[in-house]
C-alpha atoms as a PDB file:
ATOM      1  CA  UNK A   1    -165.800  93.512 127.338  1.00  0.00           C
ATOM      2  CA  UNK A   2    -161.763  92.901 126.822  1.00  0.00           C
ATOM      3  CA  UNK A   3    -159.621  93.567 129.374  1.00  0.00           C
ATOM      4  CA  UNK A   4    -157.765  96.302 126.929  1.00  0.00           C
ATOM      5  CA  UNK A   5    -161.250  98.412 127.248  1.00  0.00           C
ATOM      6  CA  UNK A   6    -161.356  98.401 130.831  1.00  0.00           C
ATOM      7  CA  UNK A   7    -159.841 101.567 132.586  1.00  0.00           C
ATOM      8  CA  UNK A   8    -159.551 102.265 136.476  1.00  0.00           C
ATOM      9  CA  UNK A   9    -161.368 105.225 137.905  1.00  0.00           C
ATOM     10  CA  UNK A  10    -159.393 107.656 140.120  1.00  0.00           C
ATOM     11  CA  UNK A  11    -160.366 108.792 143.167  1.00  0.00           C
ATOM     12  CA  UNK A  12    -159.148 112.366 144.094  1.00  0.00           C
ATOM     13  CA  UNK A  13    -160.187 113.354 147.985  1.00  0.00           C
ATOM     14  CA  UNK A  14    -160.148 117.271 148.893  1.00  0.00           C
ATOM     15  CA  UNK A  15    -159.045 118.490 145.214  1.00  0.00           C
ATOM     16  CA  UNK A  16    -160.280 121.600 144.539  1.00  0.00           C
ATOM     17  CA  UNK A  17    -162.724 121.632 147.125  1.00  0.00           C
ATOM     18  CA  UNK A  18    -164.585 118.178 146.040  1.00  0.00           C
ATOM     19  CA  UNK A  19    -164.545 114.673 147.777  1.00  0.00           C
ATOM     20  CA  UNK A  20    -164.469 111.734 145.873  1.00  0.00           C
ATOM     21  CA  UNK A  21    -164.514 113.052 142.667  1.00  0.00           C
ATOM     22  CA  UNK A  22    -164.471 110.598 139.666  1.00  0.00           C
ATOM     23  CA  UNK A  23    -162.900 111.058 136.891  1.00  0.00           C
ATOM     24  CA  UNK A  24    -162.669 108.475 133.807  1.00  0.00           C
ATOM     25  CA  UNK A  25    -159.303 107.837 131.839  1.00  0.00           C
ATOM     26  CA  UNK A  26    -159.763 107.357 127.823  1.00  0.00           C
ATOM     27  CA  UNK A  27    -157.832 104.596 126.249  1.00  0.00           C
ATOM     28  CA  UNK A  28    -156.907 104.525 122.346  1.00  0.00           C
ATOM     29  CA  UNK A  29    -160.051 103.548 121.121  1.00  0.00           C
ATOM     30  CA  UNK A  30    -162.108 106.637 122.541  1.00  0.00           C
ATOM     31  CA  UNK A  31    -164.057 104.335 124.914  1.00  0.00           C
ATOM     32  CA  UNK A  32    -165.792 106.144 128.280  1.00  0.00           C
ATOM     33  CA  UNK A  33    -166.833 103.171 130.419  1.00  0.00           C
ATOM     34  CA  UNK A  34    -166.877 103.374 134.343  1.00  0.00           C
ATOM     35  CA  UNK A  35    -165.201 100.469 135.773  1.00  0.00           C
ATOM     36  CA  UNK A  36    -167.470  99.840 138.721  1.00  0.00           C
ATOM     37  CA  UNK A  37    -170.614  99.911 136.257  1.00  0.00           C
ATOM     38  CA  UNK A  38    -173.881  98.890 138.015  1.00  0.00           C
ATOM     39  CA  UNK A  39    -174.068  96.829 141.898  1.00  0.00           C
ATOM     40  CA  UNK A  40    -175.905  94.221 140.747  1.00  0.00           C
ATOM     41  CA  UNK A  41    -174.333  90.372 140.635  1.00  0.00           C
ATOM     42  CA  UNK A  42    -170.973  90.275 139.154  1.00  0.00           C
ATOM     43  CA  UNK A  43    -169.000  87.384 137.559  1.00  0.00           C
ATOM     44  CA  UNK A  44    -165.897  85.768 139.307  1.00  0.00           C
ATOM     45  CA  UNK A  45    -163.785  87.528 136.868  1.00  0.00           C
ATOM     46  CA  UNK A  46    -165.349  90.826 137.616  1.00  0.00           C
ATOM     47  CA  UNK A  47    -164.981  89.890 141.266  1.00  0.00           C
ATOM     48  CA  UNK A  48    -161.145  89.337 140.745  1.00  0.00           C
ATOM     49  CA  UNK A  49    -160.800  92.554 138.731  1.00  0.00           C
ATOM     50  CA  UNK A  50    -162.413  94.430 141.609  1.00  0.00           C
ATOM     51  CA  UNK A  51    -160.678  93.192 144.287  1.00  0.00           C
ATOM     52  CA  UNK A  52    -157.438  93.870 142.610  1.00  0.00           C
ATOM     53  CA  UNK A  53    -158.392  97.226 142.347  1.00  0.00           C
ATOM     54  CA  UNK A  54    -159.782  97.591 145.965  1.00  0.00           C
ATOM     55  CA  UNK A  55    -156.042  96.326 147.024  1.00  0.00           C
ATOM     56  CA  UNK A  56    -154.654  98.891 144.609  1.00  0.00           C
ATOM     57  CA  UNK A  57    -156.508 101.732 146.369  1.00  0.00           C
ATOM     58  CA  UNK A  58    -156.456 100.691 149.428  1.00  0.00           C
ATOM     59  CA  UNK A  59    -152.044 100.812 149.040  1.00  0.00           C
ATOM     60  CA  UNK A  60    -152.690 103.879 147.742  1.00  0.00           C
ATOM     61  CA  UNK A  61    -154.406 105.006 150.699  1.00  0.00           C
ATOM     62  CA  UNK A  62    -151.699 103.893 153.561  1.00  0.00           C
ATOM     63  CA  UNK A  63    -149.203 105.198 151.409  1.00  0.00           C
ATOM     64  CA  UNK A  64    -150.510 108.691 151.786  1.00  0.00           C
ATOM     65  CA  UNK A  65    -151.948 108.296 155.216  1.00  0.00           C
ATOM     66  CA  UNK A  66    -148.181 107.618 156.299  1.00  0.00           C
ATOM     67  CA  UNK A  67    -146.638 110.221 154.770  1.00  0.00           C
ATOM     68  CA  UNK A  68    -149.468 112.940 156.501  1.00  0.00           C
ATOM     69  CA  UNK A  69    -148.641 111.235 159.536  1.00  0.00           C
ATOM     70  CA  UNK A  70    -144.525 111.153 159.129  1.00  0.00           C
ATOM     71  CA  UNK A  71    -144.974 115.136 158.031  1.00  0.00           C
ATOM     72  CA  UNK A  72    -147.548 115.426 161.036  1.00  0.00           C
ATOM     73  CA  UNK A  73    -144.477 114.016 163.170  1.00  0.00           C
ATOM     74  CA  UNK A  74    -141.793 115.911 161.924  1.00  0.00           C
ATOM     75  CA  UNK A  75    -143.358 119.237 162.245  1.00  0.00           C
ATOM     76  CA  UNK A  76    -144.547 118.365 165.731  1.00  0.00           C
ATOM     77  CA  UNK A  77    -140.639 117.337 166.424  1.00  0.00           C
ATOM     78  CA  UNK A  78    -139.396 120.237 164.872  1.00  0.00           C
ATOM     79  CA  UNK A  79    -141.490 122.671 167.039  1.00  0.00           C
ATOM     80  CA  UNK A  80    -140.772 120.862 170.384  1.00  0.00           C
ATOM     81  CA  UNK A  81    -137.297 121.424 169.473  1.00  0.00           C
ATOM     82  CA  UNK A  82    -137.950 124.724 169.133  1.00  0.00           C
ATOM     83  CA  UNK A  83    -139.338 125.300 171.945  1.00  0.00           C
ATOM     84  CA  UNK A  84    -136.895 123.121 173.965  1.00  0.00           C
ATOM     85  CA  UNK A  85    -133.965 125.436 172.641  1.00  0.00           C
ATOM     86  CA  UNK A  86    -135.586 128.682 172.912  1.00  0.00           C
ATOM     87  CA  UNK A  87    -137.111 128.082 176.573  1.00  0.00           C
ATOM     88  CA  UNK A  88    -134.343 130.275 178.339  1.00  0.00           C
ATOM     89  CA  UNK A  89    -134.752 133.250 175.589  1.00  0.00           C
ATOM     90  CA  UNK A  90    -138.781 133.227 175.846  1.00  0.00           C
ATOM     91  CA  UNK A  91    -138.181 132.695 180.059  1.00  0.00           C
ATOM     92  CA  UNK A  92    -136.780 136.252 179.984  1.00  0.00           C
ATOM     93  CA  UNK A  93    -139.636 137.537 177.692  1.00  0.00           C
ATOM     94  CA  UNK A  94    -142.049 136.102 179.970  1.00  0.00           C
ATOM     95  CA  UNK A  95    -143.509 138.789 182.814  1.00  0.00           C
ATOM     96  CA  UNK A  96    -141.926 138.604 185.881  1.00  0.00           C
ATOM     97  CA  UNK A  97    -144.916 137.329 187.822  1.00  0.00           C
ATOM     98  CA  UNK A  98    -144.716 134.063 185.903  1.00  0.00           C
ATOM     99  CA  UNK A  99    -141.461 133.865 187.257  1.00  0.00           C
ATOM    100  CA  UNK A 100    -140.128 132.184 190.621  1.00  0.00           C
ATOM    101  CA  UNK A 101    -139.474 134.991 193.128  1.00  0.00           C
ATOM    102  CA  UNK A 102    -135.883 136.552 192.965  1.00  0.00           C
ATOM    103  CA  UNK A 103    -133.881 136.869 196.015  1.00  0.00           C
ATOM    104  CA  UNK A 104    -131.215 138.803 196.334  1.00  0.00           C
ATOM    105  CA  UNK A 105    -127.420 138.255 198.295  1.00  0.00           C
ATOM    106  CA  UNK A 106    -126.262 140.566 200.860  1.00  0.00           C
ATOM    107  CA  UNK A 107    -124.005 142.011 198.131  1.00  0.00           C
ATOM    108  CA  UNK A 108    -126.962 142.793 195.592  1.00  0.00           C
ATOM    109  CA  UNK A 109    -129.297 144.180 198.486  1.00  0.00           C
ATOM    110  CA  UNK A 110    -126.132 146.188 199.339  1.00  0.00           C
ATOM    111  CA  UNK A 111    -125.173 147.609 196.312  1.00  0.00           C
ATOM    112  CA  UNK A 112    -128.764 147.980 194.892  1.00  0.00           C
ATOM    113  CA  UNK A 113    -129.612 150.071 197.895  1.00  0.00           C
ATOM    114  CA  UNK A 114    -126.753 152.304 197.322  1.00  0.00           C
ATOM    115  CA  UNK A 115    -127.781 153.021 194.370  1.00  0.00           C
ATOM    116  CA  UNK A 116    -131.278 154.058 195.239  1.00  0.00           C
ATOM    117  CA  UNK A 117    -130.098 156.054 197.661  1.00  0.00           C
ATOM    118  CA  UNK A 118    -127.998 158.152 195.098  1.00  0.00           C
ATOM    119  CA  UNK A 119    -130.971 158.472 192.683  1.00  0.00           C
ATOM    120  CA  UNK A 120    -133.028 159.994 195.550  1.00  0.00           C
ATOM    121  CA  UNK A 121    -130.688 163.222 195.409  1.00  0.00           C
ATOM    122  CA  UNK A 122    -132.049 166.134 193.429  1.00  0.00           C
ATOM    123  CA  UNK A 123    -129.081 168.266 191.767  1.00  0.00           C
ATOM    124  CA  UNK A 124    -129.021 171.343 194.284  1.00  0.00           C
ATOM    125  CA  UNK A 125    -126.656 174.385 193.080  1.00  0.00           C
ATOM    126  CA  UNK A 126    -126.658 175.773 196.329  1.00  0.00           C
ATOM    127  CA  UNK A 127    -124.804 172.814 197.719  1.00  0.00           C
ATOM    128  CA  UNK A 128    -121.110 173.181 197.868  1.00  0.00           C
ATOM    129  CA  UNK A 129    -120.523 169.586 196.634  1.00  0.00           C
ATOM    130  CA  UNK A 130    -122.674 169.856 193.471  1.00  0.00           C
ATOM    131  CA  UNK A 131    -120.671 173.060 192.718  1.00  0.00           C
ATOM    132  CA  UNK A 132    -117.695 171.021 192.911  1.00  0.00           C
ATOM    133  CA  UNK A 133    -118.524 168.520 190.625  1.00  0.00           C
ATOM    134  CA  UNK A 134    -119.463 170.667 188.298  1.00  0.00           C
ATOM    135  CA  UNK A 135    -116.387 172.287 188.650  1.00  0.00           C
ATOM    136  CA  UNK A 136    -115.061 168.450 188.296  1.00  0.00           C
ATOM    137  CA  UNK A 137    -116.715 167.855 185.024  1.00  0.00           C
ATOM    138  CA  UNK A 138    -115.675 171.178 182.997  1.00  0.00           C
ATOM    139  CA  UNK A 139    -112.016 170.720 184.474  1.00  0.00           C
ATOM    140  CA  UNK A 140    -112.000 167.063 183.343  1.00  0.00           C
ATOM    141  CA  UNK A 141    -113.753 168.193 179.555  1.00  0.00           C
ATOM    142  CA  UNK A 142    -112.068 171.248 179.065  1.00  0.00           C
ATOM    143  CA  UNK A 143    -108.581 170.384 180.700  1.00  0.00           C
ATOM    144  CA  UNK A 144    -106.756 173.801 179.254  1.00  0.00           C
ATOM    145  CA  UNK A 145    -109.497 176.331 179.678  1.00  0.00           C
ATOM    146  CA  UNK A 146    -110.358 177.868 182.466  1.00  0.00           C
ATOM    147  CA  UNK A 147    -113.268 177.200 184.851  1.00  0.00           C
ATOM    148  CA  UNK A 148    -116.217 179.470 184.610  1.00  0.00           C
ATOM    149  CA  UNK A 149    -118.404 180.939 187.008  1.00  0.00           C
ATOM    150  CA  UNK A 150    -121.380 178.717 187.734  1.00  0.00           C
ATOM    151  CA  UNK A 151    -123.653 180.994 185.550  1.00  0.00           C
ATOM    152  CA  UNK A 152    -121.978 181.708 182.444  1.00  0.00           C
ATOM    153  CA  UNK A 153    -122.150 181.335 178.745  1.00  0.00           C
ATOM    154  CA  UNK A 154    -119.084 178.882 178.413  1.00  0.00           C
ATOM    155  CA  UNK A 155    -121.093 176.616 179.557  1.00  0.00           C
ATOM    156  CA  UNK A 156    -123.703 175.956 176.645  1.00  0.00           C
ATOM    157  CA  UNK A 157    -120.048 174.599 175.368  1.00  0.00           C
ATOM    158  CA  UNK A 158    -120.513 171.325 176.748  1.00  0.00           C
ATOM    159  CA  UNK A 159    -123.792 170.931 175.914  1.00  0.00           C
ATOM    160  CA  UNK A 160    -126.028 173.046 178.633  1.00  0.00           C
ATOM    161  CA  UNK A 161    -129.099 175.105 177.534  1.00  0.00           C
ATOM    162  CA  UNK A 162    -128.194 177.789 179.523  1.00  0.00           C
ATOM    163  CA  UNK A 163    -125.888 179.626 180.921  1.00  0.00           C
ATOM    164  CA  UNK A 164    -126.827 178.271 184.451  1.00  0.00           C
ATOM    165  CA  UNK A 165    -126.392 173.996 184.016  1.00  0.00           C
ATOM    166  CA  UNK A 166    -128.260 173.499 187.329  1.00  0.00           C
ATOM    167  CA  UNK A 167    -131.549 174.211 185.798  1.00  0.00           C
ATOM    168  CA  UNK A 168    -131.536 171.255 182.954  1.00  0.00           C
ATOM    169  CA  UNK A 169    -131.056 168.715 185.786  1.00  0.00           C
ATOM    170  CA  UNK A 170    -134.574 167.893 186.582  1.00  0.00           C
ATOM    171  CA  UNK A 171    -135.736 164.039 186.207  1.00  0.00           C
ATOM    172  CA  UNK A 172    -131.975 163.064 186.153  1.00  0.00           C
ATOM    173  CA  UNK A 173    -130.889 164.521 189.446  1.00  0.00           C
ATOM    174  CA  UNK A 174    -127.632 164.218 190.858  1.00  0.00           C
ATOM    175  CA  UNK A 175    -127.002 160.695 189.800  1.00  0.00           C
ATOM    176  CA  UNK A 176    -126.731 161.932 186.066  1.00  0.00           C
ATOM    177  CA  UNK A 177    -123.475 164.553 186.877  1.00  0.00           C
ATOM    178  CA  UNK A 178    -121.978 161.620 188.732  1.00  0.00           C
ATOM    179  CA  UNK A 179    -122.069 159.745 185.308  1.00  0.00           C
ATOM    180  CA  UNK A 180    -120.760 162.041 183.134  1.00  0.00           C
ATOM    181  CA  UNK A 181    -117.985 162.423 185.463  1.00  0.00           C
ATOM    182  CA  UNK A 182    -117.460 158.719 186.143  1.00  0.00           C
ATOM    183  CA  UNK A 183    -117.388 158.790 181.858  1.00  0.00           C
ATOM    184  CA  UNK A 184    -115.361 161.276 181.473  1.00  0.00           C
ATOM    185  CA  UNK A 185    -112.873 159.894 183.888  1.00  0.00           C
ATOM    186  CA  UNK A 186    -112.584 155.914 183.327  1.00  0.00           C
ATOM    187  CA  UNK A 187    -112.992 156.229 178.966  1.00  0.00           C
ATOM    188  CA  UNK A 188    -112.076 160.133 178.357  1.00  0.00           C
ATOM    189  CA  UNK A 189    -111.224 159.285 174.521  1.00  0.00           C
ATOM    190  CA  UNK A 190    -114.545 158.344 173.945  1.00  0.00           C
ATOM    191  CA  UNK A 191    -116.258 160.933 176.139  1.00  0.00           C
ATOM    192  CA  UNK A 192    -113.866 163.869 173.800  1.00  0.00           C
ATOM    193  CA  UNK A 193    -115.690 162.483 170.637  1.00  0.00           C
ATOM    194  CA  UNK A 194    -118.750 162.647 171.741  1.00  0.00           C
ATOM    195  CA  UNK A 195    -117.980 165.813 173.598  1.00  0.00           C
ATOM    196  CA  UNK A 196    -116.434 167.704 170.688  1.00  0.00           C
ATOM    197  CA  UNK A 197    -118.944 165.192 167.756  1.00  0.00           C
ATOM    198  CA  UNK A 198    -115.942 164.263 166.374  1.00  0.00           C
ATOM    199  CA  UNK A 199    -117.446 161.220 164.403  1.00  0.00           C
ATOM    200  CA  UNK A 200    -119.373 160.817 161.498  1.00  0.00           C
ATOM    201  CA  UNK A 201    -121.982 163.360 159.529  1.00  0.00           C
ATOM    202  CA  UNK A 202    -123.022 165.497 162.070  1.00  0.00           C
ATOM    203  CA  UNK A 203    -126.910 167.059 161.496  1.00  0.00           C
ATOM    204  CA  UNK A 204    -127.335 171.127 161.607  1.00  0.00           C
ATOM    205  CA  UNK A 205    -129.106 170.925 164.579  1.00  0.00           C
ATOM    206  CA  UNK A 206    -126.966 168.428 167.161  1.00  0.00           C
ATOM    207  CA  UNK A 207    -128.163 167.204 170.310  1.00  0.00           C
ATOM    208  CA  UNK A 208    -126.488 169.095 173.520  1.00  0.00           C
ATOM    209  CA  UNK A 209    -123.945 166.935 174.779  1.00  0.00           C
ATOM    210  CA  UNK A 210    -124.256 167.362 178.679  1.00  0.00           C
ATOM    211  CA  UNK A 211    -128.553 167.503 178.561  1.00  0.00           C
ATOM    212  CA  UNK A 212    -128.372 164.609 176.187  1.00  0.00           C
ATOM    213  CA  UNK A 213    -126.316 162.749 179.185  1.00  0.00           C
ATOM    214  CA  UNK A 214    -128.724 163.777 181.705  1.00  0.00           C
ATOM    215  CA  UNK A 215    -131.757 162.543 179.606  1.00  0.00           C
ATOM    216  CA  UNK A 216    -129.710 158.843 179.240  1.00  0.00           C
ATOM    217  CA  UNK A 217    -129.493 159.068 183.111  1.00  0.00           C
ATOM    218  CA  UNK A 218    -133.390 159.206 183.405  1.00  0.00           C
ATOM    219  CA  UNK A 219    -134.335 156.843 180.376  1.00  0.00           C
ATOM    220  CA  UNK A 220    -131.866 153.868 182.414  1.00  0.00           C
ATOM    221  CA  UNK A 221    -133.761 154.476 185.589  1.00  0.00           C
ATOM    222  CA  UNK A 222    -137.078 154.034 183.487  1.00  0.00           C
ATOM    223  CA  UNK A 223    -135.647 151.189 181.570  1.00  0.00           C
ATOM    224  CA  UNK A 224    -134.221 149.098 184.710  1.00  0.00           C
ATOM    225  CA  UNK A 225    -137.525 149.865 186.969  1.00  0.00           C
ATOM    226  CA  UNK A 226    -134.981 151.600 189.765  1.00  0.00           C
ATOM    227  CA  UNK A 227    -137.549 154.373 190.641  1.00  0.00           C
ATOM    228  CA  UNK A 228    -139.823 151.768 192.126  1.00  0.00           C
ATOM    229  CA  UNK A 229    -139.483 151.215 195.715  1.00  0.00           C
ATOM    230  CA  UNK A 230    -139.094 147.559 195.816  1.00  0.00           C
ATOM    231  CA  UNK A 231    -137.850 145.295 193.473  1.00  0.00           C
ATOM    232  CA  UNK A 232    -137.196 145.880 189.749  1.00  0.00           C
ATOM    233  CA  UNK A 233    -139.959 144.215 188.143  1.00  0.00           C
ATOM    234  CA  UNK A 234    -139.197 144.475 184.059  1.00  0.00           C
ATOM    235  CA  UNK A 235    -136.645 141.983 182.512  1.00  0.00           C
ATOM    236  CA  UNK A 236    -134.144 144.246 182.169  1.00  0.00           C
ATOM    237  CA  UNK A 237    -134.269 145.538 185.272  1.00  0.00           C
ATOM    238  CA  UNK A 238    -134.428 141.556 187.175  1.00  0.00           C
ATOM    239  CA  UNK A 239    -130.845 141.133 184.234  1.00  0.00           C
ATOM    240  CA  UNK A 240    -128.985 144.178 185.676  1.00  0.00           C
ATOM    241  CA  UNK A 241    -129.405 142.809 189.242  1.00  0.00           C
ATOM    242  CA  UNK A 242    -126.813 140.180 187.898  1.00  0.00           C
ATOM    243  CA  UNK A 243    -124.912 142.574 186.807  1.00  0.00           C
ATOM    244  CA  UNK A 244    -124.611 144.567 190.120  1.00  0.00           C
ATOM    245  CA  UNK A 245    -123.579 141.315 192.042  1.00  0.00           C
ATOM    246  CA  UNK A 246    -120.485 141.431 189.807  1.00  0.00           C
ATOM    247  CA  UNK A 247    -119.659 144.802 189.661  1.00  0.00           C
ATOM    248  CA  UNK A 248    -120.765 147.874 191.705  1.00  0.00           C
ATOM    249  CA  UNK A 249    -120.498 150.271 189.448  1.00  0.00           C
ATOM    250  CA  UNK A 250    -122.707 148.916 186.780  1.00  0.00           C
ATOM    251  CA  UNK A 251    -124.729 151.397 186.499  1.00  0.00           C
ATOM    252  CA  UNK A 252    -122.434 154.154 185.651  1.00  0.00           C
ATOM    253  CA  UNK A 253    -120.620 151.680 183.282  1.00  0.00           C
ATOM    254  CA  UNK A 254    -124.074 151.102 181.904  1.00  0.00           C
ATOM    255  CA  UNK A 255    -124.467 154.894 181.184  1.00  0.00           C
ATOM    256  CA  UNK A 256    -121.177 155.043 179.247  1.00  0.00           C
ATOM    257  CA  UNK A 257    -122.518 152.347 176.958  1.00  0.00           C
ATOM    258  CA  UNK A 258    -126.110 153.712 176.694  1.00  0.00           C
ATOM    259  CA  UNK A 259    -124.432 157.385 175.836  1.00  0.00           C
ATOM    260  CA  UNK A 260    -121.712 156.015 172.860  1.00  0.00           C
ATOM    261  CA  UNK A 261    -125.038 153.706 171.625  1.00  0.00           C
ATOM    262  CA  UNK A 262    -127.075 157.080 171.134  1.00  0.00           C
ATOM    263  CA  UNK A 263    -124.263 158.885 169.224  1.00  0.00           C
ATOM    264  CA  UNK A 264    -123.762 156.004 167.097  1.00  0.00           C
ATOM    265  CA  UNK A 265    -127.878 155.661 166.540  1.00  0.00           C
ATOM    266  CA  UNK A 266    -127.865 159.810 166.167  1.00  0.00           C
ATOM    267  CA  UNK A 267    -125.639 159.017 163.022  1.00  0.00           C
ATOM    268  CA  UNK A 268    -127.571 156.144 161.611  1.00  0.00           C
ATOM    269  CA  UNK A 269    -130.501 157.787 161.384  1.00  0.00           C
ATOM    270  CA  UNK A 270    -129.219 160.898 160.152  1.00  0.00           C
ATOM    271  CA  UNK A 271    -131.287 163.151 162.929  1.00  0.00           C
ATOM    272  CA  UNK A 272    -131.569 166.195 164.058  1.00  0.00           C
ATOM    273  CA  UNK A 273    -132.538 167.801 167.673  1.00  0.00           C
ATOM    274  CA  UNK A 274    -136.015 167.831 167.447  1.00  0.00           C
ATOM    275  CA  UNK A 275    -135.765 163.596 166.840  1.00  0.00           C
ATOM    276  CA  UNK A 276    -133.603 163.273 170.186  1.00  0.00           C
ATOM    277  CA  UNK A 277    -136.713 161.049 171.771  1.00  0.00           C
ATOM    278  CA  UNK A 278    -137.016 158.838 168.982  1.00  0.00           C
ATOM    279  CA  UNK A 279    -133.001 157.629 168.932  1.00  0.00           C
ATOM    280  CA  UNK A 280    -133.125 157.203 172.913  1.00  0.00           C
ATOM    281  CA  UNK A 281    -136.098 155.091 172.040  1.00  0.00           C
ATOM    282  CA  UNK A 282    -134.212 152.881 169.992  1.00  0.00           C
ATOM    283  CA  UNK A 283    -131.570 152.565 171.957  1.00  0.00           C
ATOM    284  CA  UNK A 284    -133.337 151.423 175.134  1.00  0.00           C
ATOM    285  CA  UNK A 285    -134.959 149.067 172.486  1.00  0.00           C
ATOM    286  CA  UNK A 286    -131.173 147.857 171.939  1.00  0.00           C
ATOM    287  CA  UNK A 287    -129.872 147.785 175.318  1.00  0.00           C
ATOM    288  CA  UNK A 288    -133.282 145.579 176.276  1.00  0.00           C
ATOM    289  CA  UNK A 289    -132.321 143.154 173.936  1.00  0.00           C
ATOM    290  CA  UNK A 290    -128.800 142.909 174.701  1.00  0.00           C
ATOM    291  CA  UNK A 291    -129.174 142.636 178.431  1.00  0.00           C
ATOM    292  CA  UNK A 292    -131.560 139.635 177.555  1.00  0.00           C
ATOM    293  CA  UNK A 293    -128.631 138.150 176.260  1.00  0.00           C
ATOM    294  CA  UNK A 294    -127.806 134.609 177.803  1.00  0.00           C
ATOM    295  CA  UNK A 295    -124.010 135.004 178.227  1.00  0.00           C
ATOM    296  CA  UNK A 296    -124.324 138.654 179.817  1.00  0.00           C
ATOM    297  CA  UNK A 297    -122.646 138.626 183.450  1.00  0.00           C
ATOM    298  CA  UNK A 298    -120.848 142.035 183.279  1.00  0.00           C
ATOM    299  CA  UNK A 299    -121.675 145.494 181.321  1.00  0.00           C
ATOM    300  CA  UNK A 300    -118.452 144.621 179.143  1.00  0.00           C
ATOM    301  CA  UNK A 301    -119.979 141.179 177.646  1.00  0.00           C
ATOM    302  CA  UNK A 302    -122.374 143.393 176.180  1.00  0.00           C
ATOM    303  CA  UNK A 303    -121.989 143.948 172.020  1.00  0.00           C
ATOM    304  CA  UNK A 304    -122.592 147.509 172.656  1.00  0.00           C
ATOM    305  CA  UNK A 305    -119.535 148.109 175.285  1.00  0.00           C
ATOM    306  CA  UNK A 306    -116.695 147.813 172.579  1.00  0.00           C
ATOM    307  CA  UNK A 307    -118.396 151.007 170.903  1.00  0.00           C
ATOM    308  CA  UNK A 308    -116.529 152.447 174.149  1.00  0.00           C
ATOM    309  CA  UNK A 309    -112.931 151.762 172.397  1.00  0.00           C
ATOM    310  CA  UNK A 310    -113.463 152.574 169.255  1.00  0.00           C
END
């Protein structure tokens, strides 16, 4: 046999399901000869021929066992780097019982407990303060008209259901007047648009401004785990800890942000009144993932809390 008839068999492992499948090149002259032909003795030539071809293989084989094990490598790097860089962002996702145990300063026990203490007061209209601050918040919102009597039908103006405002408190208690006061009072621009809808395609059917406010109220105590009576346990509750150390009224500022969020979510979605649950959803969503934010030490290094000067 010439050495112009002889052809080398390839070896194909794991193609299309088969192992060591051979499959026979064709030359010129048509010829369909396995190289290895039978195992019986073989001539030095022969011999020579095979080994070459063992080497040849074999090269073949450490060429592609390195490159599996370079890719192997590099995707094993790559995830470890991953990981490495992400391990502060999936820390906060992790539950808080995985956790080491937060303990607060002075300050944070301070303020936090002030704070619980004012979510523990029901709204009651028969107490002279709560009259006054409703009194407060129409005087504040409607600067040039009048104050009504504490039942009347100028109220549904700001956003009441009825003509007596002390009967839409429920879940939000007192806490939620002091907000839309403290809103209307430290960024009254943005509290007028809202007030008035002065922005954007409004829907037929518009959310009540000052029930809308006292719904925000309850969904932050939900969100930052502030009914409980220890410790916040959910992430975004353990974040705004850090955010009381640095300033005590966080909360309220956190309300302000929360309320100009919903607007601007009202108008994305294009909804209407009976959708109101389904926009707060989405923005507790939002404010969860900005207050999982790494560089988040106050309410105003939030993304959201520039909606407030707009």
């Amino acid at each position: 046999m010439s050495s112009s008839t002889l052809r080398r068999r390839l070896y194909h492992g794991d193609v299309d399901g088969r192992r060591n499948e051979q499959m026979d090149t064709f030359g010129s002259d048509g010829l369909d000869e396995p190289l290895l032909g039978s195992y019986g003795d073989r001539s030095k030539a022969y011999d020579s021929r095979e080994e070459e071809d063992w080497d040849i293989r074999k090269k073949e084989e450490q060429h592609w066992t390195f490159l599996f094990s370079t890719l192997i490598a590099q995707w094993a790097q790559w995830l470890a780097n991953i990981l490495t860089e992400s391990s502060s962002v999936f820390g906060r996702l992790l539950p808080f019982s995985t956790q080491s145990q937060i303990y607060l300063s002075p300050l944070q026990e301070e303020r936090l407990n002030i704070l619980k203490e004012r979510l523990q007061v029901p709204f009651d209209g028969s107490r002279v303060e709560h009259q006054d601050a409703l009194r407060q918040v129409w005087r504040l919102a409607f600067p040039d008209t009048a104050i009504p009597p504490l039942k009347s039908e100028s109220w549904k103006e700001m956003g009441w259901q009825g003509t007596d405002p002390s009967t839409d408190f429920r879940g939000g208690g007192y806490v939620s007047l002091e907000n839309l006061i403290y809103f209307v009072q430290n960024y009254p621009e943005s509290f007028q648009k809202l007030l008035h809808k002065q922005e954007g395609v409004r829907a037929e059917w518009e959310y009540p401004f000052a029930v809308a406010g006292v719904n925000i109220s309850f969904m932050l105590i939900q969100m930052l785990d502030l009914q409980s009576t220890g410790m916040p346990s959910s992430q975004a509750g353990i974040r705004f800890l850090e955010l009381l150390a640095e300033d005590e009224n966080a909360f309220d500022k956190l309300y302000c942000v929360a309320f100009r969020l919903m607007d601007a979510q009202w108008l994305l979605k294009r909804a209407s009144y009976m959708e109101f649950n389904e926009v707060l959803k989405a923005v507790r969503t939002q404010l969860e993932r900005e207050l999982a934010l790494e560089d988040v030490t106050h309410v105003r290094d939030l993304p959201s809390y520039t909606m407030l000067y707009r």
